[in-house]
C-alpha atoms as a PDB file:
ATOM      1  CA  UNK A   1       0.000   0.000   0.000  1.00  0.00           C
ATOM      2  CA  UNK A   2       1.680   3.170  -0.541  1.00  0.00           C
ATOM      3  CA  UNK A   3       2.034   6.478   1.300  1.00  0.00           C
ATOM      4  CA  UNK A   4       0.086   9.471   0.393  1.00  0.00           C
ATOM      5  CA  UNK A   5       2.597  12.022  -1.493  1.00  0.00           C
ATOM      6  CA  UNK A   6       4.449  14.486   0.705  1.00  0.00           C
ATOM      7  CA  UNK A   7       6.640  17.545  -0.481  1.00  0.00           C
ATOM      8  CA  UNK A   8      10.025  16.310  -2.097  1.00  0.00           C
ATOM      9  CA  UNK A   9      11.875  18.952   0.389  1.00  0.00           C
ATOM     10  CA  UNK A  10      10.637  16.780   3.110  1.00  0.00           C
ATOM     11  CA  UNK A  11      11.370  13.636   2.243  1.00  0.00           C
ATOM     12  CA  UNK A  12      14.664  11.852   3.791  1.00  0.00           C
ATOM     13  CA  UNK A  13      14.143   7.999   3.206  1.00  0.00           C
ATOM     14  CA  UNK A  14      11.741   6.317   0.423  1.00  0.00           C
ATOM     15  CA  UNK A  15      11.012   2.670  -0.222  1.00  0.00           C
ATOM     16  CA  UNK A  16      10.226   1.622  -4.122  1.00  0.00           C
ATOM     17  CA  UNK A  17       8.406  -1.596  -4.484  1.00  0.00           C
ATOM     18  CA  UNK A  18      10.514  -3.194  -2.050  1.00  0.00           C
ATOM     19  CA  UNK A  19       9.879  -7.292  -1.464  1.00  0.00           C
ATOM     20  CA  UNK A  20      11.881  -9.428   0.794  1.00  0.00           C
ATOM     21  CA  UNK A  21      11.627 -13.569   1.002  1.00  0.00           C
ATOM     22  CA  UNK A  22      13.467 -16.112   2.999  1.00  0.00           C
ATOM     23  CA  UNK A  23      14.174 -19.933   2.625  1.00  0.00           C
ATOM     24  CA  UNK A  24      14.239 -22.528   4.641  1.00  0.00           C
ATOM     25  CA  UNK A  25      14.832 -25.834   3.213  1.00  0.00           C
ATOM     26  CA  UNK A  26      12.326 -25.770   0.124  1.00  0.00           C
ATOM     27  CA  UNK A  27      10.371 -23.453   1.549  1.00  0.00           C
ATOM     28  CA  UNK A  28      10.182 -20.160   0.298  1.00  0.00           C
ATOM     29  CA  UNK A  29       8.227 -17.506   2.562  1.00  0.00           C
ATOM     30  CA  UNK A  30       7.562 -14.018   1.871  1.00  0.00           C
ATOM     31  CA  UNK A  31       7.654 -11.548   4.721  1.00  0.00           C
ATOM     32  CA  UNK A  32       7.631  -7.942   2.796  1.00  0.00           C
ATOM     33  CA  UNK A  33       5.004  -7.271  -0.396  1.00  0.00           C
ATOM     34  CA  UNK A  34       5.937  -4.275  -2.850  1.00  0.00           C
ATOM     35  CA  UNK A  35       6.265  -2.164  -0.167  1.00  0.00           C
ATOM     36  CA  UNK A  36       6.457   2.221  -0.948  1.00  0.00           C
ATOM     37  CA  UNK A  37       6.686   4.152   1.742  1.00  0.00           C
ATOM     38  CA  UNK A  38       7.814   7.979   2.660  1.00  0.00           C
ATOM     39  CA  UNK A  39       9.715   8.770   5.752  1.00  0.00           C
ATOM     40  CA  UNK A  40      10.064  12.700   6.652  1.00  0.00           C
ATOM     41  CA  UNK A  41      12.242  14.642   8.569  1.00  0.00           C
ATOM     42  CA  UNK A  42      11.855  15.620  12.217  1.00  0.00           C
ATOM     43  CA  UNK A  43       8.780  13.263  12.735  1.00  0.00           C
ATOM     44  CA  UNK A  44       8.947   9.753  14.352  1.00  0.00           C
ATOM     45  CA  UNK A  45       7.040   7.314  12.320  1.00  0.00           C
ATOM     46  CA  UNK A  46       6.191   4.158  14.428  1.00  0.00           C
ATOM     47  CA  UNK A  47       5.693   0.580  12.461  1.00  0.00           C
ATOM     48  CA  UNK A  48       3.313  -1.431  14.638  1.00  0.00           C
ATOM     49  CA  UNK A  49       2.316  -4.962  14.191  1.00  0.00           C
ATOM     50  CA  UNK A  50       2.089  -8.441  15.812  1.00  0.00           C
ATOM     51  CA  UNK A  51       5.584 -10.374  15.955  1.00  0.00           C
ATOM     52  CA  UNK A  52       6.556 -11.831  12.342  1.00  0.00           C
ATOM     53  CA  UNK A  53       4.391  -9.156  10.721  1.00  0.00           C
ATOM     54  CA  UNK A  54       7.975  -7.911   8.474  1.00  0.00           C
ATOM     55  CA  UNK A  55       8.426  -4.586  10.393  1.00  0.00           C
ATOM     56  CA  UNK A  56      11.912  -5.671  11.586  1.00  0.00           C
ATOM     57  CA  UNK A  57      12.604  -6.334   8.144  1.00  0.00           C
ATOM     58  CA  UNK A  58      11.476  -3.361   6.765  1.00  0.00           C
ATOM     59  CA  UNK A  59      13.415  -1.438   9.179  1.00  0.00           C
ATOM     60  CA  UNK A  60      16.813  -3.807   8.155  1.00  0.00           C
ATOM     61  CA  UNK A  61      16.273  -2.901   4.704  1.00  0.00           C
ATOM     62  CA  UNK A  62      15.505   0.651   5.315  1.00  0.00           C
ATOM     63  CA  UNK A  63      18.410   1.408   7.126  1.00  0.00           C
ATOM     64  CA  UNK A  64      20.769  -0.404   5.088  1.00  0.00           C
ATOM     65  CA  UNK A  65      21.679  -4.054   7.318  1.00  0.00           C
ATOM     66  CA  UNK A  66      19.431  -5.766   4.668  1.00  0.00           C
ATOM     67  CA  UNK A  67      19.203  -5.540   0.696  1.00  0.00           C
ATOM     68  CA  UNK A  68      15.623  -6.191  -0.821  1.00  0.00           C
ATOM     69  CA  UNK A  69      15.067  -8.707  -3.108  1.00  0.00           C
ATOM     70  CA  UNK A  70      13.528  -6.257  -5.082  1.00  0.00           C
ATOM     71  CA  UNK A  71      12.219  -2.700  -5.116  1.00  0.00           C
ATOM     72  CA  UNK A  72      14.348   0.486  -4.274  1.00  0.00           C
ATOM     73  CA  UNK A  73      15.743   2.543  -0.929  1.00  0.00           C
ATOM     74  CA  UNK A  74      16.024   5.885  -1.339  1.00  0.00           C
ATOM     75  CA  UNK A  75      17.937   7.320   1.930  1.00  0.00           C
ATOM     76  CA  UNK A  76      19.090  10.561   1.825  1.00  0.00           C
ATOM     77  CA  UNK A  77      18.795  10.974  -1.801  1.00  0.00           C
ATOM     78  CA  UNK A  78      21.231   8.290  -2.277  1.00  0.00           C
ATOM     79  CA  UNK A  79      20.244   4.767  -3.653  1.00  0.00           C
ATOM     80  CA  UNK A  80      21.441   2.222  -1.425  1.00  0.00           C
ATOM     81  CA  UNK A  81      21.523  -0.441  -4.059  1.00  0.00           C
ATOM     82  CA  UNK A  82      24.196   1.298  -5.854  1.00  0.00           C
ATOM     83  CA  UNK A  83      26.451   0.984  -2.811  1.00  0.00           C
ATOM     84  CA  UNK A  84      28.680  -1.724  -2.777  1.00  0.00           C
ATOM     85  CA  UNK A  85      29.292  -3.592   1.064  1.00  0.00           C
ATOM     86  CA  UNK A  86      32.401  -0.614   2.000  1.00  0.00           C
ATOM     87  CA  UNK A  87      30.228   2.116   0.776  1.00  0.00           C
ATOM     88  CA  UNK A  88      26.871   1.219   2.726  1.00  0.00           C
ATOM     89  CA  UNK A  89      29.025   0.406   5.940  1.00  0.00           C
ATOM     90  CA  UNK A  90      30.369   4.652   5.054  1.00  0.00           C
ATOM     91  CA  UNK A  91      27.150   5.367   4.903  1.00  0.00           C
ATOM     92  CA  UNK A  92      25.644   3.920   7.929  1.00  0.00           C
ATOM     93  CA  UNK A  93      28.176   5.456  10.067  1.00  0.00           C
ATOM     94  CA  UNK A  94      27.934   8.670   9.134  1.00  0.00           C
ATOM     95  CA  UNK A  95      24.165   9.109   8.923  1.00  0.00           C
ATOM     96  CA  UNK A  96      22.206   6.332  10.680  1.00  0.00           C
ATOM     97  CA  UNK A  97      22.190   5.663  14.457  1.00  0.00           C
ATOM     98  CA  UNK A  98      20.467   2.318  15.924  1.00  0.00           C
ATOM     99  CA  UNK A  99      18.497   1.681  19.121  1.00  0.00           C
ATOM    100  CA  UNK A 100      18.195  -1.657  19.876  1.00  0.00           C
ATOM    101  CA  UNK A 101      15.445  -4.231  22.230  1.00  0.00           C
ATOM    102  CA  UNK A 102      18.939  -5.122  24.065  1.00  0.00           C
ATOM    103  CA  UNK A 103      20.864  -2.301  25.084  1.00  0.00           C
ATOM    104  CA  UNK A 104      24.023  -3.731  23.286  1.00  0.00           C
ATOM    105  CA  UNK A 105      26.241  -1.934  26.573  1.00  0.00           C
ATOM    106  CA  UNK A 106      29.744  -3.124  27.226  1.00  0.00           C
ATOM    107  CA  UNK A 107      29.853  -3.967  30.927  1.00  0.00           C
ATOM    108  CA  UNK A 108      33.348  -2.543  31.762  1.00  0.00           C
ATOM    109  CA  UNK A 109      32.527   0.783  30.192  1.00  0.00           C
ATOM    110  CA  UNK A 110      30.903   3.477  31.840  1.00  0.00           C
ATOM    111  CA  UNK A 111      27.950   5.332  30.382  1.00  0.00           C
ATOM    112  CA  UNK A 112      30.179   8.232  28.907  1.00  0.00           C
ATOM    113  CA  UNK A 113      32.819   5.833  28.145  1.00  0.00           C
ATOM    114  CA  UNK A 114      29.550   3.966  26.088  1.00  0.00           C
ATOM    115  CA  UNK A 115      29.103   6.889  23.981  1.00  0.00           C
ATOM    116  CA  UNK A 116      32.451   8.048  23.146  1.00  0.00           C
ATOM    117  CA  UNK A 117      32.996   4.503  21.850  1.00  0.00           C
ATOM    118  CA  UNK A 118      31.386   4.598  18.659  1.00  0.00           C
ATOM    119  CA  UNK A 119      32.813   8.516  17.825  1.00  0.00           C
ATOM    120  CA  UNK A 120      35.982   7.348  17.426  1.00  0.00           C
ATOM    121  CA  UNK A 121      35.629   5.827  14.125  1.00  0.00           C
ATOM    122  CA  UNK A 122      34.105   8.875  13.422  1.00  0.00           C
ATOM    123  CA  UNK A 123      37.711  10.308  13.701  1.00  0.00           C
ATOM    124  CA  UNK A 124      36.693  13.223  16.239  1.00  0.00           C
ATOM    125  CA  UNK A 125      38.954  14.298  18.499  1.00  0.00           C
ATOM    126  CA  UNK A 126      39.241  12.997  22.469  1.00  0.00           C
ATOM    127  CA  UNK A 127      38.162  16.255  23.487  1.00  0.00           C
ATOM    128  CA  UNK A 128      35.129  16.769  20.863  1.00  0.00           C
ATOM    129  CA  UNK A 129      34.184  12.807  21.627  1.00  0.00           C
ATOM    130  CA  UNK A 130      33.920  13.657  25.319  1.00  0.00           C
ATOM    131  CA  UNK A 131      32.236  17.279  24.655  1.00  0.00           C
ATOM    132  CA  UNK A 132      29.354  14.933  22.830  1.00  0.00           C
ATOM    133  CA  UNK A 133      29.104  12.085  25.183  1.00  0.00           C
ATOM    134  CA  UNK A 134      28.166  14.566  27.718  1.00  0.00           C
ATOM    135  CA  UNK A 135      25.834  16.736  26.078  1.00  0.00           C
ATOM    136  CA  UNK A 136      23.903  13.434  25.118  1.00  0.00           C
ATOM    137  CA  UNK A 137      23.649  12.020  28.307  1.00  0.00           C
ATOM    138  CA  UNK A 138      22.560  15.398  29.578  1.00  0.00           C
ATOM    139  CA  UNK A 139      19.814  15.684  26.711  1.00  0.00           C
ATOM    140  CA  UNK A 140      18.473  11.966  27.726  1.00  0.00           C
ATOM    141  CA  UNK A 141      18.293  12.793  31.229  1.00  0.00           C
ATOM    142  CA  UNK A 142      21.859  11.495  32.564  1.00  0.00           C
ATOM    143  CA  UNK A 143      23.655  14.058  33.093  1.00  0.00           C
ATOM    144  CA  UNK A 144      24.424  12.564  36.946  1.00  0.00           C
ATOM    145  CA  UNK A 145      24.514   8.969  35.760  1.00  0.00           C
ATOM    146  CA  UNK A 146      27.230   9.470  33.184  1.00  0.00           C
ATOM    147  CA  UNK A 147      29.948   7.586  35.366  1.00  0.00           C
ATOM    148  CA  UNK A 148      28.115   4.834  36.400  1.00  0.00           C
ATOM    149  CA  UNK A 149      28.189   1.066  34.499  1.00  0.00           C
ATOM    150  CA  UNK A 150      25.719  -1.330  33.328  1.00  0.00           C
ATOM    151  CA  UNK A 151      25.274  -3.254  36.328  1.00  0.00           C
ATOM    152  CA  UNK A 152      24.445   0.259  38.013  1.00  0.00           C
ATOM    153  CA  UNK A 153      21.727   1.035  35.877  1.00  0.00           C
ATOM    154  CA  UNK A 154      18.035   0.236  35.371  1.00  0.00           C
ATOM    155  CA  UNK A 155      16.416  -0.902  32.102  1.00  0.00           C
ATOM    156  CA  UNK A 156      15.543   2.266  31.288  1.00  0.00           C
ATOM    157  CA  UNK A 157      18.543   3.736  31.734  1.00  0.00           C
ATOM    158  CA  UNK A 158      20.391   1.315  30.159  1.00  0.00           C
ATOM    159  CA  UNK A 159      18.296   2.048  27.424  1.00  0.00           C
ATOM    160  CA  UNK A 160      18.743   5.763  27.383  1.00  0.00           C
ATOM    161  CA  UNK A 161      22.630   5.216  27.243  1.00  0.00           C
ATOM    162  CA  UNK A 162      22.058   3.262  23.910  1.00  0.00           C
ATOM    163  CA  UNK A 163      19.496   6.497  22.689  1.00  0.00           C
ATOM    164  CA  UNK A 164      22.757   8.669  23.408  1.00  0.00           C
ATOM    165  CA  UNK A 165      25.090   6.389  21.680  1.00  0.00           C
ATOM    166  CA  UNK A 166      23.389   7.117  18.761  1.00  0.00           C
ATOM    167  CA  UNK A 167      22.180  10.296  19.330  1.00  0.00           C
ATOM    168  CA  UNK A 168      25.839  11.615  19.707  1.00  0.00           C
ATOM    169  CA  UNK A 169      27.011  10.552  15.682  1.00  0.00           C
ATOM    170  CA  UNK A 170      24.291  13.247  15.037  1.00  0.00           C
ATOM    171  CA  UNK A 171      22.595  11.058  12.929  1.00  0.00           C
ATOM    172  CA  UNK A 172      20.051  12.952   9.816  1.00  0.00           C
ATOM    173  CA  UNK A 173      18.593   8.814  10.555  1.00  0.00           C
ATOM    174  CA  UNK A 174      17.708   6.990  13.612  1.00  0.00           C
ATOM    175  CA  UNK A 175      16.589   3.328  13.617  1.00  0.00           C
ATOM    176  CA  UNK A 176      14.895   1.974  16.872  1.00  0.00           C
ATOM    177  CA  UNK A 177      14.114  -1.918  16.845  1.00  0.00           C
ATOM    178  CA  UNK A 178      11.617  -2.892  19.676  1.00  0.00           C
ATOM    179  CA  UNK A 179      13.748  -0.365  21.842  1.00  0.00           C
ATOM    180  CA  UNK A 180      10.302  -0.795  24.581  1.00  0.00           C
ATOM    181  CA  UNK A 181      10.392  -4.141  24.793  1.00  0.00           C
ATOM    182  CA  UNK A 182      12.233  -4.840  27.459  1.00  0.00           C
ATOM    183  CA  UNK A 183      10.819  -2.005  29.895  1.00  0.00           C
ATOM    184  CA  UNK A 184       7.489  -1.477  31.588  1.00  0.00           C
ATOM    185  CA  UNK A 185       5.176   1.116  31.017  1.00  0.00           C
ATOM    186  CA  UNK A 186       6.309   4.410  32.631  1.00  0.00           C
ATOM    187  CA  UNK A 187       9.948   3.751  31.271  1.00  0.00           C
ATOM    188  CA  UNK A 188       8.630   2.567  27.861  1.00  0.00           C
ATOM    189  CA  UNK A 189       6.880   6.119  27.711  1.00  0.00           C
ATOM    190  CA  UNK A 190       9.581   7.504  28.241  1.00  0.00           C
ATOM    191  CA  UNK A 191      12.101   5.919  25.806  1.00  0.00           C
ATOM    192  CA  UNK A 192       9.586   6.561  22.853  1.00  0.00           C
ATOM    193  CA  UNK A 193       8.573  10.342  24.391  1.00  0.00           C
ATOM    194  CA  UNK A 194      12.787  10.460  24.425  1.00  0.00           C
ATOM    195  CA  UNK A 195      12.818   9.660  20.839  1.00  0.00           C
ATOM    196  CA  UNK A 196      10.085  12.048  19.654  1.00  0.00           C
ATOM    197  CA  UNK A 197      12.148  14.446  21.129  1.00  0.00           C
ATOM    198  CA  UNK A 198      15.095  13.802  19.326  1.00  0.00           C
ATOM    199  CA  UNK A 199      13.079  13.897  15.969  1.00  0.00           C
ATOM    200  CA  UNK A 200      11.075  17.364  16.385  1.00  0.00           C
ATOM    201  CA  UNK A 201      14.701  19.018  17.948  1.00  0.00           C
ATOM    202  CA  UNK A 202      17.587  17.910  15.853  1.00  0.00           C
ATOM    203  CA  UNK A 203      15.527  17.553  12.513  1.00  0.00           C
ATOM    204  CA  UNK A 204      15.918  13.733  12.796  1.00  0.00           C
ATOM    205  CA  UNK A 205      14.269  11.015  10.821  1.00  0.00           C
ATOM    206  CA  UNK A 206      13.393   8.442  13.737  1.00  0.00           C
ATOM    207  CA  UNK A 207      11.995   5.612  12.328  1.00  0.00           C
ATOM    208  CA  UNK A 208      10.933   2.971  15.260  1.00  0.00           C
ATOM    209  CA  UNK A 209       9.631  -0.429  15.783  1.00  0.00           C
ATOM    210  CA  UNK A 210       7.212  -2.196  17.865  1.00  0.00           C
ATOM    211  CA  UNK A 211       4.590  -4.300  18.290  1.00  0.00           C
ATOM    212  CA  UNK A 212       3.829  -2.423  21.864  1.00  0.00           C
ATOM    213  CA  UNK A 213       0.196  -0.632  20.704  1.00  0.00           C
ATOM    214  CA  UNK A 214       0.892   2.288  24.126  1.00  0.00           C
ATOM    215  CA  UNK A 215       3.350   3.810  21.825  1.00  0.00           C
ATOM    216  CA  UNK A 216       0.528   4.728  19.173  1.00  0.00           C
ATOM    217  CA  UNK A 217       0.013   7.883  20.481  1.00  0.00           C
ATOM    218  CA  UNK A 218       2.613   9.174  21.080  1.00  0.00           C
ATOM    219  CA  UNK A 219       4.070   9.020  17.156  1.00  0.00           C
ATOM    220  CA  UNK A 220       3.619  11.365  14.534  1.00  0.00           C
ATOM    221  CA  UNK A 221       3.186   8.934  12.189  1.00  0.00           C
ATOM    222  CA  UNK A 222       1.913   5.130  12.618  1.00  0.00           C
ATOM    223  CA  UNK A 223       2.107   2.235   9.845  1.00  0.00           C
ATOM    224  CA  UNK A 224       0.460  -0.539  10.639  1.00  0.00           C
ATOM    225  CA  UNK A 225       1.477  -3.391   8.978  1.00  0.00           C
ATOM    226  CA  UNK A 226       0.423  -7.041   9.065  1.00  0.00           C
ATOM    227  CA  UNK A 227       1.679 -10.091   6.744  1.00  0.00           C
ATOM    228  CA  UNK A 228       4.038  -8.210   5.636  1.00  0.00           C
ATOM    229  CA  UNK A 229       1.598  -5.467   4.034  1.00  0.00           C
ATOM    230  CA  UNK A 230       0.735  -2.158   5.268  1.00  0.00           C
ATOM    231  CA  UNK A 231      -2.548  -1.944   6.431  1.00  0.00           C
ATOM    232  CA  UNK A 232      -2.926   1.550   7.611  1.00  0.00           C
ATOM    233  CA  UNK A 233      -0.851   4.892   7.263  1.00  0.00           C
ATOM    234  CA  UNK A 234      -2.410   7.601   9.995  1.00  0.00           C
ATOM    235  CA  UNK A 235      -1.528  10.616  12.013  1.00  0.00           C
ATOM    236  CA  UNK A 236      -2.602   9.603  15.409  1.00  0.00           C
ATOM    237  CA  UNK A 237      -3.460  12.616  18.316  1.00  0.00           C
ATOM    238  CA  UNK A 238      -0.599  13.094  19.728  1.00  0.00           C
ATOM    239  CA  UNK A 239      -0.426  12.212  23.746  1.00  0.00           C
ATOM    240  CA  UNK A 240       3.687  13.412  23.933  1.00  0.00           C
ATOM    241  CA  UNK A 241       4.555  14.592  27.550  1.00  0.00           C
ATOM    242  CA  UNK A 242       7.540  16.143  29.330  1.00  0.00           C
ATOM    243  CA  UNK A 243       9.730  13.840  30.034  1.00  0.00           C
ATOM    244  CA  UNK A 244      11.141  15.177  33.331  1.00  0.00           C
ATOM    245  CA  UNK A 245      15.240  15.724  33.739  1.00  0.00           C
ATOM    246  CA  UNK A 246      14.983  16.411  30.132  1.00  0.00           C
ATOM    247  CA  UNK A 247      16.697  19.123  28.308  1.00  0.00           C
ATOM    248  CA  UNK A 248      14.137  21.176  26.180  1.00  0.00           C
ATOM    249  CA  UNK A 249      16.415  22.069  23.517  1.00  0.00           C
ATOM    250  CA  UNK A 250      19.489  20.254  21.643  1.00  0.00           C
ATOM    251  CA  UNK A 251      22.634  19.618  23.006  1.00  0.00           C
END
């Protein structure tokens, strides 16, 4: 089913078509049907759907971890399937960031020492790596938890040191994968209310995940999508609260 059309200015990631299958034995099973889709800037568009609905594959190929068996990605303005394996890594680390269901944390490490991680290969500077790190904690709401490690840290928490992570690449894209899943309610509001943020502030594309139906209202944007077709495309009331020990503007 595809989108209604938006304005080309607005328009930072578009699916063409796109079909995905997988094989097991002789059995071929297709989990993605000519999908087309448009993503905007600065709005978080949720995909909601039961478990084995495709969504996690759409997001895969979407951001770049998967290729389509058919059909086109569009991120950017730059066609993915013209990148060869060196290229698309070069592009994912310059302009995608990734929240995933399981935190992904390094035990030894600190929270700040989390973030910095992934700016090296960015080839900042020490000093510019740890000027990020902070202000990215500080934006999530961690400014006082910076120096603490997994083990000292809830779920939520946890899961706000993986939103920084990304956040701090400054990312134009932002893939989160079930990033609730693991939390309960007041922290799952939270993460999603987090990631809204993120979108309407820094101009981001945040394109999320889940199968968790309390995080309908609070996205600009929800796709519903079932047997790996898209059901519904809507603009649901927003319900987006302050998240308290938030900042209110960018870092």
């Amino acid at each position: 089913m595809a989108s209604q059309p938006m304005p080309s200015a607005s328009i930072s990631l578009q699916a063409r078509g796109v079909s995905k299958s997988f094989e097991s034995g002789r059995v071929r099973s297709t989990v993605l049907h000519d999908l087309t889709l448009d993503m905007r800037a600065s709005e978080l568009t949720l995909i909601s759907g039961p478990s084995g609905c495709g969504k996690s594959t759409l997001l895969a190929i979407l951001s770049g971890l998967q290729r389509p068996d058919a059909g086109q990605v569009i991120a950017l303005g730059q066609d993915l399937g013209l990148l060869d394996i060196r290229a698309l890594e070069r592009f994912r680390l310059l302009h995608t960031g990734f929240v995933f269901q399981g935190f992904n944390l390094f035990p030894a490490l600190n929270a700040v020492e989390q973030v910095e991680l992934p700016l090296s290969y960015l080839g900042l500077s020490p000093s510019e790596a740890r000027r990020r790190a902070v202000a990215s904690l500080e934006e999530v709401g961690l400014g006082s938890r910076m120096q603490l490690r997994p083990s000292e840290l809830s779920g939520g928490e946890k899961q706000r040191v993986a939103i920084a992570r990304a956040l701090a690449k400054e990312p134009e894209l932002l893939f989160a994968d079930e990033p609730t899943s693991a939390l309960d309610a007041a922290n799952g509001q939270i993460i999603i209310d987090i990631l809204h943020r993120i979108a309407r502030t820094h101009g981001t594309t945040v394109l999320c995940v889940s199968h968790d139906p309390r995080l309908v209202g609070h996205a600009d944007r929800v796709l519903a999508m079932e047997d790996g077709r898209i059901l519904s495309d809507r603009s649901p009331p927003s319900t987006t609260t302050a998240v308290p020990g938030l900042k209110e503007s960018s870092a």
